[in-house]
N, C-alpha and C. Protein backbone atom coordinates (compact mmCIF):
# COMPACT_ATOMS: atom_id res chain seq x y z
N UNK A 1 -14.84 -6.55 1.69
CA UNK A 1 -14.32 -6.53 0.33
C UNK A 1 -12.88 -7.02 0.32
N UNK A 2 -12.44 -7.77 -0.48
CA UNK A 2 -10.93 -8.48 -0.81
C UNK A 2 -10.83 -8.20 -2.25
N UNK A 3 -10.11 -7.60 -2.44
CA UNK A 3 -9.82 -7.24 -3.84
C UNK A 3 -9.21 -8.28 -4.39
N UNK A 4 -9.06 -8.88 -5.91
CA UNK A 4 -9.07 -9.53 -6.77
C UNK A 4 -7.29 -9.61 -6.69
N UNK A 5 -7.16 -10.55 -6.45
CA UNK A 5 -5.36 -11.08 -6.59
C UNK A 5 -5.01 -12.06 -8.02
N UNK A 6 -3.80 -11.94 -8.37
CA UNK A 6 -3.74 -13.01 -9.59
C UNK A 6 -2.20 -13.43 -9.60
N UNK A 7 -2.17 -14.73 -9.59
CA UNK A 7 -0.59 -15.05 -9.86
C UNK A 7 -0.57 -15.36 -11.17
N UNK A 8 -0.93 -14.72 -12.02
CA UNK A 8 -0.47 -14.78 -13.71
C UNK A 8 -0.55 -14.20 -14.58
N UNK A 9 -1.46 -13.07 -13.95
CA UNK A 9 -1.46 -11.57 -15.03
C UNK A 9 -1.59 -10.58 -13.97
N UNK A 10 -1.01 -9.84 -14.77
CA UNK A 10 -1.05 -8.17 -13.73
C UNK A 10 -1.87 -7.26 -13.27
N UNK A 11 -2.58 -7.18 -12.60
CA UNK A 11 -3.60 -6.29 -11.94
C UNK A 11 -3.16 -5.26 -11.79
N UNK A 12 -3.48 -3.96 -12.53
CA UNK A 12 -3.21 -2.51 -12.35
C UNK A 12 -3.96 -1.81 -10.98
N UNK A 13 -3.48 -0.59 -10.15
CA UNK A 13 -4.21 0.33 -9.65
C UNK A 13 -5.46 0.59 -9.99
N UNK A 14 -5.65 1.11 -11.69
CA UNK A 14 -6.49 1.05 -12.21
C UNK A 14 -7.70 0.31 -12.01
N UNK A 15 -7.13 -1.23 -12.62
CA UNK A 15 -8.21 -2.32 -12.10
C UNK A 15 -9.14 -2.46 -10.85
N UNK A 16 -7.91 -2.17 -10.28
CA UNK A 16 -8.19 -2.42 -8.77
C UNK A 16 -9.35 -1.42 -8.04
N UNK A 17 -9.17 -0.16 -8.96
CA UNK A 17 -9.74 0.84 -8.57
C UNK A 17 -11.40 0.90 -8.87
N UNK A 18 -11.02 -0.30 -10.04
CA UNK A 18 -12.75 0.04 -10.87
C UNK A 18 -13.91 -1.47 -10.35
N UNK A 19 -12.70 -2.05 -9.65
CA UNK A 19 -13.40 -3.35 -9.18
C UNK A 19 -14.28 -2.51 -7.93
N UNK A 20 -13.20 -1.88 -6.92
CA UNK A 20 -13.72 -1.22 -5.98
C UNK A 20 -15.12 -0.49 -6.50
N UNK A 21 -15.08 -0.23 -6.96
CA UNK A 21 -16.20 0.90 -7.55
C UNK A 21 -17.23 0.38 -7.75
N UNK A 22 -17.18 -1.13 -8.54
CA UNK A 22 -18.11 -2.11 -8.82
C UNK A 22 -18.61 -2.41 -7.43
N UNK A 23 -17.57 -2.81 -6.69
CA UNK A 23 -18.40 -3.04 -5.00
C UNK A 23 -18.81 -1.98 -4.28
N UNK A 24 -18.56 -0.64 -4.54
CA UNK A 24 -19.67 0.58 -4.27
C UNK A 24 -20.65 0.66 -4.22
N UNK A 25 -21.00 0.85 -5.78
CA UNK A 25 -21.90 0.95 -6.67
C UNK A 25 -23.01 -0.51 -6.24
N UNK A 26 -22.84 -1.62 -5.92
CA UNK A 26 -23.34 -2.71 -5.90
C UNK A 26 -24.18 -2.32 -4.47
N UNK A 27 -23.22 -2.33 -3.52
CA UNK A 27 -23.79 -2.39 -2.17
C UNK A 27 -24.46 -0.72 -1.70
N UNK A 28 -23.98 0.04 -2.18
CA UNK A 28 -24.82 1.67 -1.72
C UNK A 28 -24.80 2.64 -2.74
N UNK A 29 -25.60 3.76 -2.62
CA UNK A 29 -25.63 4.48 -3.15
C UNK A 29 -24.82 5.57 -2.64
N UNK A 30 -24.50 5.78 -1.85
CA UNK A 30 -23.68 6.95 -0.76
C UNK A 30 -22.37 6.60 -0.87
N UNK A 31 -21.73 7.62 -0.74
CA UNK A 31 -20.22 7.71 -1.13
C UNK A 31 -19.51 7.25 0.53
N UNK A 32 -18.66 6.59 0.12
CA UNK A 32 -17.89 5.84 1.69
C UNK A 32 -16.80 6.42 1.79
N UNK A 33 -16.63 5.95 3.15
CA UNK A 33 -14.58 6.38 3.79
C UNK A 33 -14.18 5.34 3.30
N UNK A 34 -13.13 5.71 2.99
CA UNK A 34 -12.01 4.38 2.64
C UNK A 34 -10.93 4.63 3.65
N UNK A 35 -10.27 4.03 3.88
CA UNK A 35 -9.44 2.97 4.51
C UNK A 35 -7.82 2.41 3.77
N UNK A 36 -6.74 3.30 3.29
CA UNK A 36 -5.84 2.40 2.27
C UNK A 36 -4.74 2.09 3.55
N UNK A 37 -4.06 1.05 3.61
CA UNK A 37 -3.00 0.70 3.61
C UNK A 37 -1.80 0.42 2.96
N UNK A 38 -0.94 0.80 2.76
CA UNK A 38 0.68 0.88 2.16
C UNK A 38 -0.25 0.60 0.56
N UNK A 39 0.41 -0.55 -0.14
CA UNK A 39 0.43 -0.46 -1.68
C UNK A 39 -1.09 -0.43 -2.10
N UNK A 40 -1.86 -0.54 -0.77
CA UNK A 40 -3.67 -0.52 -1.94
C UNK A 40 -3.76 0.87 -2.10
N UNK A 41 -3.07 1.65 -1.40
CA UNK A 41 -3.06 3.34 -2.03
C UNK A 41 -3.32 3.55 -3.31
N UNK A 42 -2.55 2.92 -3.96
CA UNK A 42 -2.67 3.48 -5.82
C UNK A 42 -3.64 3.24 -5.93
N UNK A 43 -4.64 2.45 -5.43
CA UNK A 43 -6.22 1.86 -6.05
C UNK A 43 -6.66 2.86 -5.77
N UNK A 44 -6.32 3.36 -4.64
CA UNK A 44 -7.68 4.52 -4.00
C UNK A 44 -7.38 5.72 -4.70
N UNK A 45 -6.06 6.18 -4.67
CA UNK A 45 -5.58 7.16 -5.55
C UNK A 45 -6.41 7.10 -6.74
N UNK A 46 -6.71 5.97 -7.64
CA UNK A 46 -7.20 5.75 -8.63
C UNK A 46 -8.62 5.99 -8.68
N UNK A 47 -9.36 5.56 -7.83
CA UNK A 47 -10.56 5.87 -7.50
C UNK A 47 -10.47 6.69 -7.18
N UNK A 48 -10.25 7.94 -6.23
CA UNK A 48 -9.98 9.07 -5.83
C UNK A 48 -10.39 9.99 -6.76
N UNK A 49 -9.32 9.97 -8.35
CA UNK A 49 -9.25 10.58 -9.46
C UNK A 49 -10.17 10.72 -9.82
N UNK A 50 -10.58 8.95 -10.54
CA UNK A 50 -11.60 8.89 -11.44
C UNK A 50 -12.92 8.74 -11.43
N UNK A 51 -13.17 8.52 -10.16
CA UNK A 51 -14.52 8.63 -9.28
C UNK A 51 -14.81 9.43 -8.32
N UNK A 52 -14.45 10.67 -8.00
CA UNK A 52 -14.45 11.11 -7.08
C UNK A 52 -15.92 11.18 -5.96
N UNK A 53 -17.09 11.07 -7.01
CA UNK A 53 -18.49 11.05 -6.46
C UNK A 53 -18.89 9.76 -5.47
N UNK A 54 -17.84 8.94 -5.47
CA UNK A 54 -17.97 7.86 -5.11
C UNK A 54 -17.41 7.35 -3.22
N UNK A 55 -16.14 8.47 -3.28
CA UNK A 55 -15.87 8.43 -2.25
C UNK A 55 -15.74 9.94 -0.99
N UNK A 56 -16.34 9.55 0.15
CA UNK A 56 -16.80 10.80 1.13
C UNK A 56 -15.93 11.26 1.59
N UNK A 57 -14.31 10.24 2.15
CA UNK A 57 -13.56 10.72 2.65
C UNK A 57 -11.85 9.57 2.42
N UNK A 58 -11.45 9.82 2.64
CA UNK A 58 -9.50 9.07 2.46
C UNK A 58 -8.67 9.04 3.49
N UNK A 59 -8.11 7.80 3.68
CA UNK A 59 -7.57 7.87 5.11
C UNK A 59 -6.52 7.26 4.52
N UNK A 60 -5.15 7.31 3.99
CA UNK A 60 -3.77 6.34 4.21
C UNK A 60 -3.09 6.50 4.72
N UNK A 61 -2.56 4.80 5.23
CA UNK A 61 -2.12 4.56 6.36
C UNK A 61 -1.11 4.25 5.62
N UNK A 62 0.68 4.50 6.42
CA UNK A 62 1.94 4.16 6.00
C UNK A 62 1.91 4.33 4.23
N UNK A 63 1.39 5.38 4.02
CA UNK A 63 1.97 5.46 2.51
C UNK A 63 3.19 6.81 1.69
N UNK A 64 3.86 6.34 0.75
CA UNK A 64 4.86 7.32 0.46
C UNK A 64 4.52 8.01 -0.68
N UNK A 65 5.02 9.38 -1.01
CA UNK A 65 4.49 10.08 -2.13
C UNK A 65 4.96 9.10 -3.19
N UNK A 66 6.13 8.28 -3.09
CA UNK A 66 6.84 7.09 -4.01
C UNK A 66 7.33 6.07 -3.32
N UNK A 67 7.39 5.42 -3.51
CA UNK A 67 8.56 3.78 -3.16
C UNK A 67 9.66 4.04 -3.54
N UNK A 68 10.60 4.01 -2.28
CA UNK A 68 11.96 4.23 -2.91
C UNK A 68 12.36 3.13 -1.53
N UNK A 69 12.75 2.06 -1.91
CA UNK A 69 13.73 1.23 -1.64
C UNK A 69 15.36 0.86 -1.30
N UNK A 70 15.80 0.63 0.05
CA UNK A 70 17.66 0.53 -0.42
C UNK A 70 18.19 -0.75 -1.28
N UNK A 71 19.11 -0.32 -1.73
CA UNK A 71 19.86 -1.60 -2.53
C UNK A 71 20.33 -2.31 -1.62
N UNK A 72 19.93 -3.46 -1.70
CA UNK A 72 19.69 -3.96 -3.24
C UNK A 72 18.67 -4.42 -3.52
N UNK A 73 17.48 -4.09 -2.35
CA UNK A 73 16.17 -4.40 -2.16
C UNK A 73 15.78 -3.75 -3.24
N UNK A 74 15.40 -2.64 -3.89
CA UNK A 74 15.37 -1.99 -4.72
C UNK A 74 15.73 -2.79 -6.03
N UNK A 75 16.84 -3.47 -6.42
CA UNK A 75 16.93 -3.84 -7.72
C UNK A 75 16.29 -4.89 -7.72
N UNK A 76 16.13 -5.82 -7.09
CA UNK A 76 15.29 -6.96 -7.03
C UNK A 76 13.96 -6.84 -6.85
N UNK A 77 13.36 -5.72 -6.62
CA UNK A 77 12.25 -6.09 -7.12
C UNK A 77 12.18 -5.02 -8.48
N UNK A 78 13.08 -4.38 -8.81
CA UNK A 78 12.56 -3.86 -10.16
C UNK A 78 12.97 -4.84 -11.15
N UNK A 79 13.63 -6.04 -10.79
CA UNK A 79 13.98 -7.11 -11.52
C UNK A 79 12.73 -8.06 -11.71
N UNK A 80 12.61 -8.38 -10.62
CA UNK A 80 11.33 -9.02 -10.60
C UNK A 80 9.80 -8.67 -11.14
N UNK A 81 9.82 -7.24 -11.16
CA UNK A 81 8.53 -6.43 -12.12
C UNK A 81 8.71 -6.62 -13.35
N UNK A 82 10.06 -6.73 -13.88
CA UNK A 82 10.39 -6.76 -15.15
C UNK A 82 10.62 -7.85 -16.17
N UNK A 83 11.14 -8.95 -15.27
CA UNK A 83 11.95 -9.73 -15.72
C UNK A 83 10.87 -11.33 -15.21
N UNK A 84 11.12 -12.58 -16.22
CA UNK A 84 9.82 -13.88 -15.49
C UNK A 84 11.03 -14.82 -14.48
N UNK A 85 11.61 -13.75 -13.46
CA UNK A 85 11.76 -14.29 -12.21
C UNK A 85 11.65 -14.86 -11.29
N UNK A 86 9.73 -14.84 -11.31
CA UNK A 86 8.99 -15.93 -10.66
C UNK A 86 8.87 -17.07 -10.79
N UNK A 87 9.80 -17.27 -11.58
CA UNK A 87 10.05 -19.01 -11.83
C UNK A 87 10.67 -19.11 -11.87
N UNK A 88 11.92 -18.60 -10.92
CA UNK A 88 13.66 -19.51 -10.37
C UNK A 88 12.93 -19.62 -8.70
N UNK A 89 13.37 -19.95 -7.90
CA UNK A 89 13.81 -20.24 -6.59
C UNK A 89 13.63 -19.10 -5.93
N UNK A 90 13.29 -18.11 -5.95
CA UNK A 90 13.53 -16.85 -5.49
C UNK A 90 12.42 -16.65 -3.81
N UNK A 91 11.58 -17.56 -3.25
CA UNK A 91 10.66 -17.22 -2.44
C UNK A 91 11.81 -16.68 -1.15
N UNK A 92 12.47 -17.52 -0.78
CA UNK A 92 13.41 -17.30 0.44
C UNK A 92 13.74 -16.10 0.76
N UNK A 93 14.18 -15.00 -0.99
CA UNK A 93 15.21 -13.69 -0.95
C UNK A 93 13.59 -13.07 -0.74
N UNK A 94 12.46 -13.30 -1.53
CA UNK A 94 11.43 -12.08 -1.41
C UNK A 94 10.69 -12.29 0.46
N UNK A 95 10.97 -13.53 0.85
CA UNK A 95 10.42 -13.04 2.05
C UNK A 95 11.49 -12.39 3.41
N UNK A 96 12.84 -12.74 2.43
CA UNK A 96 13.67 -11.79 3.37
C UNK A 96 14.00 -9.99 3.43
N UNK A 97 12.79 -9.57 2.30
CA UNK A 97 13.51 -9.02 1.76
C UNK A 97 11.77 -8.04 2.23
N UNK A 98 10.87 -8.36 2.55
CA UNK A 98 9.38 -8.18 2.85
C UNK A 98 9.73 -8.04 3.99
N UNK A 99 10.83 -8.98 5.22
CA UNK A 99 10.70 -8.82 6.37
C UNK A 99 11.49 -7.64 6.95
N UNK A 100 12.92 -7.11 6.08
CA UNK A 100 13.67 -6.05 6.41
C UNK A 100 12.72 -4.79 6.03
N UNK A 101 12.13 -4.88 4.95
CA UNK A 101 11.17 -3.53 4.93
C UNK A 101 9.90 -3.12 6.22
N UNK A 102 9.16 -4.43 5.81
CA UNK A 102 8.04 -4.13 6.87
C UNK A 102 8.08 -4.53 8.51
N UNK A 103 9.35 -5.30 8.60
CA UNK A 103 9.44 -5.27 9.95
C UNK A 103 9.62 -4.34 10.99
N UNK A 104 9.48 -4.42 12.10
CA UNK A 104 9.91 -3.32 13.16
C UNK A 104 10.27 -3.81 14.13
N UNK A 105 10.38 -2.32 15.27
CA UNK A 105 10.83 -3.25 16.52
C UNK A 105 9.59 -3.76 17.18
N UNK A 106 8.18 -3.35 17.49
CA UNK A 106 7.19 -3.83 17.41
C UNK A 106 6.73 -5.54 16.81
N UNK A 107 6.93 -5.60 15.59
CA UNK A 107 6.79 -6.78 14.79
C UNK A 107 8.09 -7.06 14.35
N UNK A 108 8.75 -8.09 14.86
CA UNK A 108 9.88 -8.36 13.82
C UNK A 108 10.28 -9.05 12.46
N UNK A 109 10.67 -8.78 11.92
CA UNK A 109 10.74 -9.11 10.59
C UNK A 109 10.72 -10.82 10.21
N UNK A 110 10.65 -11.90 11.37
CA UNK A 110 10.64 -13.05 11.33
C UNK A 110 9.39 -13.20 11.24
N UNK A 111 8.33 -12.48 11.81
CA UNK A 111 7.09 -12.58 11.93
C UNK A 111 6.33 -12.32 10.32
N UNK A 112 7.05 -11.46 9.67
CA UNK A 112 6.64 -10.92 8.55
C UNK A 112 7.40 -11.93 7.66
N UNK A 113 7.76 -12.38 7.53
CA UNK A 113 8.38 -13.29 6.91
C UNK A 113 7.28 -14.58 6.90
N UNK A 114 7.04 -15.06 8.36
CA UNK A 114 6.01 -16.22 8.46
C UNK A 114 4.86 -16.24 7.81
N UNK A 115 4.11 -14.74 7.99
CA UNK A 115 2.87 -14.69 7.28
C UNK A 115 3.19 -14.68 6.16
N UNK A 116 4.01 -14.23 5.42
CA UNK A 116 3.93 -14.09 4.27
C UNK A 116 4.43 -14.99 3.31
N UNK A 117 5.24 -16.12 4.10
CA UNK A 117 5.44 -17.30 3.61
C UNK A 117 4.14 -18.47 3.77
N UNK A 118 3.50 -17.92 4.58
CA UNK A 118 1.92 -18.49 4.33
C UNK A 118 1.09 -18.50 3.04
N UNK A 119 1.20 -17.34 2.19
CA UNK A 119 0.35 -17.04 1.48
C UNK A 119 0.83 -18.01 -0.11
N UNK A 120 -0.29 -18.91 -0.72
CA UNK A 120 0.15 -19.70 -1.30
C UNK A 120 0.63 -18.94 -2.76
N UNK A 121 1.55 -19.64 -3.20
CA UNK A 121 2.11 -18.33 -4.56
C UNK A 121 2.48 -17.20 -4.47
N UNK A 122 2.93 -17.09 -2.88
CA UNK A 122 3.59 -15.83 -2.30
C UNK A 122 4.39 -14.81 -3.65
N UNK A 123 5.14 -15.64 -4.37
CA UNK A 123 5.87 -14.64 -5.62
C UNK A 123 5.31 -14.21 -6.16
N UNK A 124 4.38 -15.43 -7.28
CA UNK A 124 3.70 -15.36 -8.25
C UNK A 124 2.79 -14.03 -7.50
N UNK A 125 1.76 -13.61 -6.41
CA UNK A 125 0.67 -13.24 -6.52
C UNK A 125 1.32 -11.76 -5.74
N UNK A 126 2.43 -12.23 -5.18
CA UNK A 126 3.01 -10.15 -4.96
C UNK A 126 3.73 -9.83 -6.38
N UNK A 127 4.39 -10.32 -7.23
CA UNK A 127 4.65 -10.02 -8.84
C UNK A 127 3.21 -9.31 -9.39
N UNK A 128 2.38 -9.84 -9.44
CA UNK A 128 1.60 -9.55 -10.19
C UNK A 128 0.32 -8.63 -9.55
N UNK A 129 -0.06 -9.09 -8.29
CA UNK A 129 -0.91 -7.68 -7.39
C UNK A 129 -0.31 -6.82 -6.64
N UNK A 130 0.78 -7.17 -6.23
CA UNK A 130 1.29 -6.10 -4.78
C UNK A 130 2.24 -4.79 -5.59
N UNK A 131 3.20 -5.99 -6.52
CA UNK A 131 4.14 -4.77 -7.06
C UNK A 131 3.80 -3.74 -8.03
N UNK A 132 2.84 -4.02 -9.11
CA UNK A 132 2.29 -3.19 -9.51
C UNK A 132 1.76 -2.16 -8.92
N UNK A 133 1.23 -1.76 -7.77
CA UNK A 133 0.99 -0.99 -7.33
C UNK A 133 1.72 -0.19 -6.60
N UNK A 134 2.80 -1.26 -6.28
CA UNK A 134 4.02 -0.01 -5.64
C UNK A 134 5.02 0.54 -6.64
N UNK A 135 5.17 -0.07 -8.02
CA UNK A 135 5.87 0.63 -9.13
C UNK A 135 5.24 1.86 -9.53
N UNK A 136 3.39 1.49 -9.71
CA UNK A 136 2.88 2.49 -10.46
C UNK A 136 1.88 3.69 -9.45
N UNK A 137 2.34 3.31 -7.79
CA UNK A 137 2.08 4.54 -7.15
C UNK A 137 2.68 5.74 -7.77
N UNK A 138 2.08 6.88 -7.79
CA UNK A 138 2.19 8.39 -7.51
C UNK A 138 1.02 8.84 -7.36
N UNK A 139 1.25 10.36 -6.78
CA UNK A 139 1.22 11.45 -6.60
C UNK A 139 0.02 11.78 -7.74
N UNK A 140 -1.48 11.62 -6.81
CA UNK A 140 -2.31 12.05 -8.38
C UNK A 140 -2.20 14.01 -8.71
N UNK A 141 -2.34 14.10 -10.40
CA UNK A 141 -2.36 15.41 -10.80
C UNK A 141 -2.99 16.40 -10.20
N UNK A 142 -3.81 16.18 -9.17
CA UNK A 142 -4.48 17.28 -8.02
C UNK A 142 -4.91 16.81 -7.11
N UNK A 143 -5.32 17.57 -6.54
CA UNK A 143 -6.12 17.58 -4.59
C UNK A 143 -7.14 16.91 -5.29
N UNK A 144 -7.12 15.76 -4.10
CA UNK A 144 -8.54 15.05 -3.39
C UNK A 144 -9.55 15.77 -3.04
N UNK A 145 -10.71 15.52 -4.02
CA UNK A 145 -11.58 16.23 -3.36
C UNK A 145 -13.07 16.15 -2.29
N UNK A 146 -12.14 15.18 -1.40
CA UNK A 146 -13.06 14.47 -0.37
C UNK A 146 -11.97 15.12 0.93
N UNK A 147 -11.96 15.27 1.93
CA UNK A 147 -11.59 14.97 3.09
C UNK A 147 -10.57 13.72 3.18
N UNK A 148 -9.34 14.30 3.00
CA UNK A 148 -8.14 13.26 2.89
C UNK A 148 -7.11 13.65 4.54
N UNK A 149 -6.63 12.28 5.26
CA UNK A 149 -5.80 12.01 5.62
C UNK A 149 -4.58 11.10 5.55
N UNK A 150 -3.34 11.64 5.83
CA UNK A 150 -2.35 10.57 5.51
C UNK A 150 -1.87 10.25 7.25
N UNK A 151 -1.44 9.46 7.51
CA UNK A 151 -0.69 8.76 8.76
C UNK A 151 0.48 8.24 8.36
N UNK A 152 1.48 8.67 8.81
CA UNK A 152 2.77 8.16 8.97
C UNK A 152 3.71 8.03 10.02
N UNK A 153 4.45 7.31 10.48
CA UNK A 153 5.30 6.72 11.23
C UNK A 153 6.74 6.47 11.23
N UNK A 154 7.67 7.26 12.59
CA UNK A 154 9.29 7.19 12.28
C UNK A 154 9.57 6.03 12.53
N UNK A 155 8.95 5.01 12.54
CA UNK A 155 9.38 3.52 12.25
C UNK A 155 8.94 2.42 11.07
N UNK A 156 8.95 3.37 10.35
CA UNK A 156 8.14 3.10 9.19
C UNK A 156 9.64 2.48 7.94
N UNK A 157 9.55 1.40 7.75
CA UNK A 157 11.14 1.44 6.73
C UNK A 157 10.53 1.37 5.22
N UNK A 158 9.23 1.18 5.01
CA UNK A 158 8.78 1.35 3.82
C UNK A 158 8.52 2.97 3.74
N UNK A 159 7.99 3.84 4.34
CA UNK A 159 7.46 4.94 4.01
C UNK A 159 8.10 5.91 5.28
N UNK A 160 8.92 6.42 5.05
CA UNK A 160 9.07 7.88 6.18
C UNK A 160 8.30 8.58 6.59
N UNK A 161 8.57 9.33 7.68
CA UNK A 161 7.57 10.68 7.88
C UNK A 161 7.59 11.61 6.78
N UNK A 162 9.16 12.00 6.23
CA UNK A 162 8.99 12.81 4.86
C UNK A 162 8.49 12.31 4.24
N UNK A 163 8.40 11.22 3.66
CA UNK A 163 7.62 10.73 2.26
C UNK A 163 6.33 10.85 2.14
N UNK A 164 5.92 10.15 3.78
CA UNK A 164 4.07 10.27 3.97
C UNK A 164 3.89 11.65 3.83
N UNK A 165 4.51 13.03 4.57
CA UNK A 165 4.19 13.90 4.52
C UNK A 165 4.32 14.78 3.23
N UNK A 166 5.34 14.45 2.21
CA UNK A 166 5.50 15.18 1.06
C UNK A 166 4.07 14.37 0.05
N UNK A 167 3.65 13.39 0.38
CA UNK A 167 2.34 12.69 -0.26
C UNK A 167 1.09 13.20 -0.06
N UNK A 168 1.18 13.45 1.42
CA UNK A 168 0.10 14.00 1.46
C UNK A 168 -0.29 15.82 1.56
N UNK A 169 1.05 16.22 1.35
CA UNK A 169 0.71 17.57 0.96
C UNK A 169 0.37 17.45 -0.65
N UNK A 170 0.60 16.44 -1.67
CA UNK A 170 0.28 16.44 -3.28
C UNK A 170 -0.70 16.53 -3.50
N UNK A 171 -1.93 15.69 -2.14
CA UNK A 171 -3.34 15.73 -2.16
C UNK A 171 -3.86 16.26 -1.78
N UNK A 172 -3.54 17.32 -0.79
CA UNK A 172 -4.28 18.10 0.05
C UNK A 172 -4.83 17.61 1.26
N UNK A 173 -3.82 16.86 1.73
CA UNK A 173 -4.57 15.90 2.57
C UNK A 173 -3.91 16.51 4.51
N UNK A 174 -4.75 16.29 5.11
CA UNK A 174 -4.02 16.61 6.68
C UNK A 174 -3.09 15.41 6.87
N UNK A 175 -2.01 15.60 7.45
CA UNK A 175 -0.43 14.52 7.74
C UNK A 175 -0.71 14.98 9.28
N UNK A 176 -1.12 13.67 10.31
CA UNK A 176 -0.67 12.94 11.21
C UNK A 176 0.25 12.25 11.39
N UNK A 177 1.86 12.68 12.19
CA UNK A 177 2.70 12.23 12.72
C UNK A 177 2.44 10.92 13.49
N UNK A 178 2.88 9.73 13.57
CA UNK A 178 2.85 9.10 14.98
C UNK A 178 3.75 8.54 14.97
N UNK A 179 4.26 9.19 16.52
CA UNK A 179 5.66 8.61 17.00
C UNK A 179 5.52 7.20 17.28
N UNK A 180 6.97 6.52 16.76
CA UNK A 180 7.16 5.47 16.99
C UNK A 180 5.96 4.32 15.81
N UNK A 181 5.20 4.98 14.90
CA UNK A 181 4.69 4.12 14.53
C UNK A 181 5.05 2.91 13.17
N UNK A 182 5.18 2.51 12.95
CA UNK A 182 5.87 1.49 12.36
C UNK A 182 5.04 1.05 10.82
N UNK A 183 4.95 0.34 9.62
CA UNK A 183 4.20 -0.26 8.78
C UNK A 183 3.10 -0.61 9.11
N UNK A 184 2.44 -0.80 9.94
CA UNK A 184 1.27 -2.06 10.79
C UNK A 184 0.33 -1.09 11.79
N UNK A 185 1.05 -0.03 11.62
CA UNK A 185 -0.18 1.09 13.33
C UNK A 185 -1.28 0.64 13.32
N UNK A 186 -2.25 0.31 12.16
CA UNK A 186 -3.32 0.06 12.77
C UNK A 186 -3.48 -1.57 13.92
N UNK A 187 -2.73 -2.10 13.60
CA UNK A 187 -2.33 -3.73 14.15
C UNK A 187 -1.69 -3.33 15.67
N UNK A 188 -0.54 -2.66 15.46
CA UNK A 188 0.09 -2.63 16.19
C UNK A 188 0.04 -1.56 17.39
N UNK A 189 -0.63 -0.16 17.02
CA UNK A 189 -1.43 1.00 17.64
C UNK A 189 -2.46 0.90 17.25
N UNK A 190 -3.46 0.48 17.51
CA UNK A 190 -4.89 0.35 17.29
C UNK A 190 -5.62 1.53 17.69
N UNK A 191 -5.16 1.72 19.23
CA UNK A 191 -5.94 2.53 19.97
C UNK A 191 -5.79 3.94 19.45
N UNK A 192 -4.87 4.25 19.35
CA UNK A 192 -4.14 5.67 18.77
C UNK A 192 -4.79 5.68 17.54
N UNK A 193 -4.46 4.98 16.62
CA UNK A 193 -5.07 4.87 15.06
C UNK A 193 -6.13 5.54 15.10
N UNK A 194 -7.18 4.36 15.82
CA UNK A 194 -8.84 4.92 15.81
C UNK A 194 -9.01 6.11 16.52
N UNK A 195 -7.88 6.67 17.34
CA UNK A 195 -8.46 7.75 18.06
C UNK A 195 -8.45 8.96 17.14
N UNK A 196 -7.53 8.94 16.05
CA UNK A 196 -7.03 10.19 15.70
C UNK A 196 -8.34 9.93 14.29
């Protein structure tokens, strides 16, 4: 499954959540594990909520009870959510700005920069799929009621150990520590990931 990207209108959590559902519903009848990484959280969160019959169990990886960003990383992209930014010059600052967050010492932030200067409409299509979901993450109004885990990592510059862990106490979810793990554990700790 690849969820639906758009460089010209905004794809909500929401959306995202009910597309998923459509590819549920299509391929089984039995409720699945999911799998979130960093910003597809809000989808699942979303599904989580509003489907709960749908899913068996929740696993996120590197996610925060919120996105909280340093400045001035932070104003630029609440500029960019807000404002039709995506049409000055701006690719250079957003992939420098992708590589100080999600980089590590593991992956360095040049690397994150490359891929992501790969992706065609890199602005246009994180404006409109990626950031939405990291503006309109939170904390759903109650416990998950599937079998929830969160994973987080003290090398994490998008998501802390506090953050993952204050997130996943909102859901009721078990918080796995892993030292040293960074944005990427499953990439980058594979073995550990799948073990736990």
């Amino acid at each position: 499954y690849v969820p639906s990207v758009s460089a010209r209108t905004t794809v909500t959590p929401g959306e995202r959540a009910a597309e998923l559902a459509r590819v549920i519903e299509h391929y089984t009848r039995s409720p699945v594990h999911l799998i979130s990484w960093s910003d597809t959280a809000a989808a699942t969160c979303s599904l989580v909520a509003t489907r709960p019959e749908l899913v068996r169990s929740a696993t996120f990886v590197a996610v925060p009870d919120r996105y909280r960003f340093p400045f001035p990383i932070n104003l630029s992209l609440l500029l960019l959510h807000r404002l039709p930014l995506e049409k000055l010059p701006i690719k250079r600052l957003l992939l420098r700005n992708l590589g100080e967050l999600m980089g590590g010492t593991i992956i360095p932030p040049a690397w994150v920069e490359k891929q992501a200067g790969g992706i065609d409409s890199v602005v246009e299509v994180f404006k409109f799929s990626c950031l939405p979901c990291i503006v309109e993450h939170k904390n759903p109004a109650t416990a998950a009621r599937c079998p929830t885990l969160v994973i987080g990592g003290d090398d994490d510059r998008v998501s802390s150990p506090a953050q993952s862990e204050s997130f996943a106490k909102a859901i009721g979810a078990k918080f796995i520590f892993l030292k040293g793990g960074d944005h990427f554990p499953t990439y980058t700790n594979p073995v550990t990931v799948s073990c736990i």
